[in-house]
C-alpha atoms as a PDB file:
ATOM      1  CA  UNK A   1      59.527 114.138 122.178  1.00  0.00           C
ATOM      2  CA  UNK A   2      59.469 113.696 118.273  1.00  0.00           C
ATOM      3  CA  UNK A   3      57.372 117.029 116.350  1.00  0.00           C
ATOM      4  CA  UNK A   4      53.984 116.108 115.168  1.00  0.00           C
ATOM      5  CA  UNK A   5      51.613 117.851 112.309  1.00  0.00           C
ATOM      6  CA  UNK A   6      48.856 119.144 112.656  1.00  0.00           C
ATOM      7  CA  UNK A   7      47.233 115.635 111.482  1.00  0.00           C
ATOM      8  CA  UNK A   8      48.839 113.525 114.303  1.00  0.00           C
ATOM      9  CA  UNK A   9      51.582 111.921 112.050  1.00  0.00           C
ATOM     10  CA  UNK A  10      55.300 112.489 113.388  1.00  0.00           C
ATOM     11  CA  UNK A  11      56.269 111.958 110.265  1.00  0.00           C
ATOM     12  CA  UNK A  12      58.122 115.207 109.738  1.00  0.00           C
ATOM     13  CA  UNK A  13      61.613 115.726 107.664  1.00  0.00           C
ATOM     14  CA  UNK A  14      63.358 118.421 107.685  1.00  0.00           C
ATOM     15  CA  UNK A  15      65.022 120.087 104.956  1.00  0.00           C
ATOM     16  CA  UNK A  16      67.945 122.434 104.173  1.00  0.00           C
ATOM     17  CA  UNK A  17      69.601 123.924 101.264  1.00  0.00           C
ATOM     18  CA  UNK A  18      72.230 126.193  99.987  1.00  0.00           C
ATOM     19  CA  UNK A  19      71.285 128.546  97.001  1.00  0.00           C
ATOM     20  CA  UNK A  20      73.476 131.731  97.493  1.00  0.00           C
ATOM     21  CA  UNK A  21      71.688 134.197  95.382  1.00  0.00           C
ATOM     22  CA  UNK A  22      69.756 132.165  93.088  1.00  0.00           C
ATOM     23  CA  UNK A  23      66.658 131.409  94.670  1.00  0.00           C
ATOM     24  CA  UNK A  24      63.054 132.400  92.720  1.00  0.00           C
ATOM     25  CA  UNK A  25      59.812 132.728  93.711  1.00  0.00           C
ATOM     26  CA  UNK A  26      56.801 133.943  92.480  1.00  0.00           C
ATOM     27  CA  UNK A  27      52.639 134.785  93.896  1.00  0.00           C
ATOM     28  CA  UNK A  28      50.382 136.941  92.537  1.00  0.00           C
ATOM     29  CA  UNK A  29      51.962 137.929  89.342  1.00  0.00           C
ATOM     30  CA  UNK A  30      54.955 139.231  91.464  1.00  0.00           C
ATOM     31  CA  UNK A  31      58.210 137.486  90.574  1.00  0.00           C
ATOM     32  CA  UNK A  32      61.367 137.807  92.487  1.00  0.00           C
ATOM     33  CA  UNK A  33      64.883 136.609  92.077  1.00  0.00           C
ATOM     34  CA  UNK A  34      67.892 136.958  94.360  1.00  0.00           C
ATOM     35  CA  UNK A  35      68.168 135.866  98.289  1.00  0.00           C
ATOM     36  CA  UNK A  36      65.942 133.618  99.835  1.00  0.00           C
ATOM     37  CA  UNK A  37      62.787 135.572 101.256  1.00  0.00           C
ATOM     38  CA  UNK A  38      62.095 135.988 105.346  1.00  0.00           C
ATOM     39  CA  UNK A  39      59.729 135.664 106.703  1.00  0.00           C
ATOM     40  CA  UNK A  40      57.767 132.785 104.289  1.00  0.00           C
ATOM     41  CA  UNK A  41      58.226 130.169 106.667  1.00  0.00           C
ATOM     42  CA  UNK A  42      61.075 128.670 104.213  1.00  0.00           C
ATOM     43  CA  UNK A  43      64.590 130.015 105.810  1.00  0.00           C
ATOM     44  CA  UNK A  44      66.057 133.652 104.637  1.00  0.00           C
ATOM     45  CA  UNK A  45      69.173 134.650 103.002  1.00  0.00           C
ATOM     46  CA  UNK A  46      71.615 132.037 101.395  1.00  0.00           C
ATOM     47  CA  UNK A  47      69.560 128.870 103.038  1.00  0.00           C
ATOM     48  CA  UNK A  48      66.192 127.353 102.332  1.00  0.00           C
ATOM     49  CA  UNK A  49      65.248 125.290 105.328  1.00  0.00           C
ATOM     50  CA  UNK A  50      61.606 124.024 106.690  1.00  0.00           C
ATOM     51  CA  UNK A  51      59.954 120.795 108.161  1.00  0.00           C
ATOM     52  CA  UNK A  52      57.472 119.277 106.084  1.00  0.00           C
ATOM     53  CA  UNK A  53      54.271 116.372 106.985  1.00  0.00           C
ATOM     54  CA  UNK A  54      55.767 113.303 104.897  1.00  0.00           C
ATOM     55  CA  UNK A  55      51.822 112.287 105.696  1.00  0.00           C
ATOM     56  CA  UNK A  56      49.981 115.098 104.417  1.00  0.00           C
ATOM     57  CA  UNK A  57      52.684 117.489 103.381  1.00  0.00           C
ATOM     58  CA  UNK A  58      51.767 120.463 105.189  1.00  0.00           C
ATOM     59  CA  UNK A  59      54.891 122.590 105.445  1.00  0.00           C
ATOM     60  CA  UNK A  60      55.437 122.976 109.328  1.00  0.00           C
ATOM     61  CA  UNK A  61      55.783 126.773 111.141  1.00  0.00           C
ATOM     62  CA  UNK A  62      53.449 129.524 111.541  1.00  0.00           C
ATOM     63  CA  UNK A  63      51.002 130.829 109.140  1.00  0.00           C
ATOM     64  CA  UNK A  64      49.255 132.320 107.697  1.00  0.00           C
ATOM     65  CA  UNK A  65      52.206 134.221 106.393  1.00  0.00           C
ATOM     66  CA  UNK A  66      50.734 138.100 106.740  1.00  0.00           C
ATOM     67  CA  UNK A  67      53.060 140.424 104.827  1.00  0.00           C
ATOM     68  CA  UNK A  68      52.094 140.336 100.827  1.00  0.00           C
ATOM     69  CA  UNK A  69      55.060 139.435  98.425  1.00  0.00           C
ATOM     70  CA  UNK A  70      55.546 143.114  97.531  1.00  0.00           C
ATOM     71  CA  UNK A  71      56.002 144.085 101.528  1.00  0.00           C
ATOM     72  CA  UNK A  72      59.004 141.117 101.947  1.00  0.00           C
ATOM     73  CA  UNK A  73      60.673 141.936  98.699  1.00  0.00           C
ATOM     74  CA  UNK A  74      60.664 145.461 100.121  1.00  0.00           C
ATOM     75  CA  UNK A  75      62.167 144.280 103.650  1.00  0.00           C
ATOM     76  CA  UNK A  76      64.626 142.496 102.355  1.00  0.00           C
ATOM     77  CA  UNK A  77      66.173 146.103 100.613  1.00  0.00           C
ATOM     78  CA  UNK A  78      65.658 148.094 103.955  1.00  0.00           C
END
């Protein structure tokens, strides 16, 4: 059975990328540079990887994302 979105379409690709170390991101006036962030919904350490609607564009995975930028840049130095 193909994935569906939220708004019916099946429509979903998924992507994935390699960025070692230089992946940036920023929310809030917080900016951060280094390994990709987990727990965003977008993949964690060297990879970015998600699904995305090519219908609506809704990035696919569970939100609402509930830690604040501050408390995953933190988790990622524990």
């Amino acid at each position: 059975m193909e994935p569906k979105c939220k708004c019916g379409s099946n429509r979903i690709m998924a992507v994935s990328a390699k960025c070692s170390d230089m992946f940036s991101c920023s929310q809030g006036g917080r900016e951060y540079q280094g390994y990709v962030l987990s727990g965003i919904g977008i993949g964690g350490g060297d990879f970015v990887e998600f699904k995305f609607c090519l219908e609506c564009g809704q990035i696919q995975g569970e939100f609402p994302v509930e830690e604040s930028m501050a408390e995953l840049i933190e988790c990622q130095y524990e």
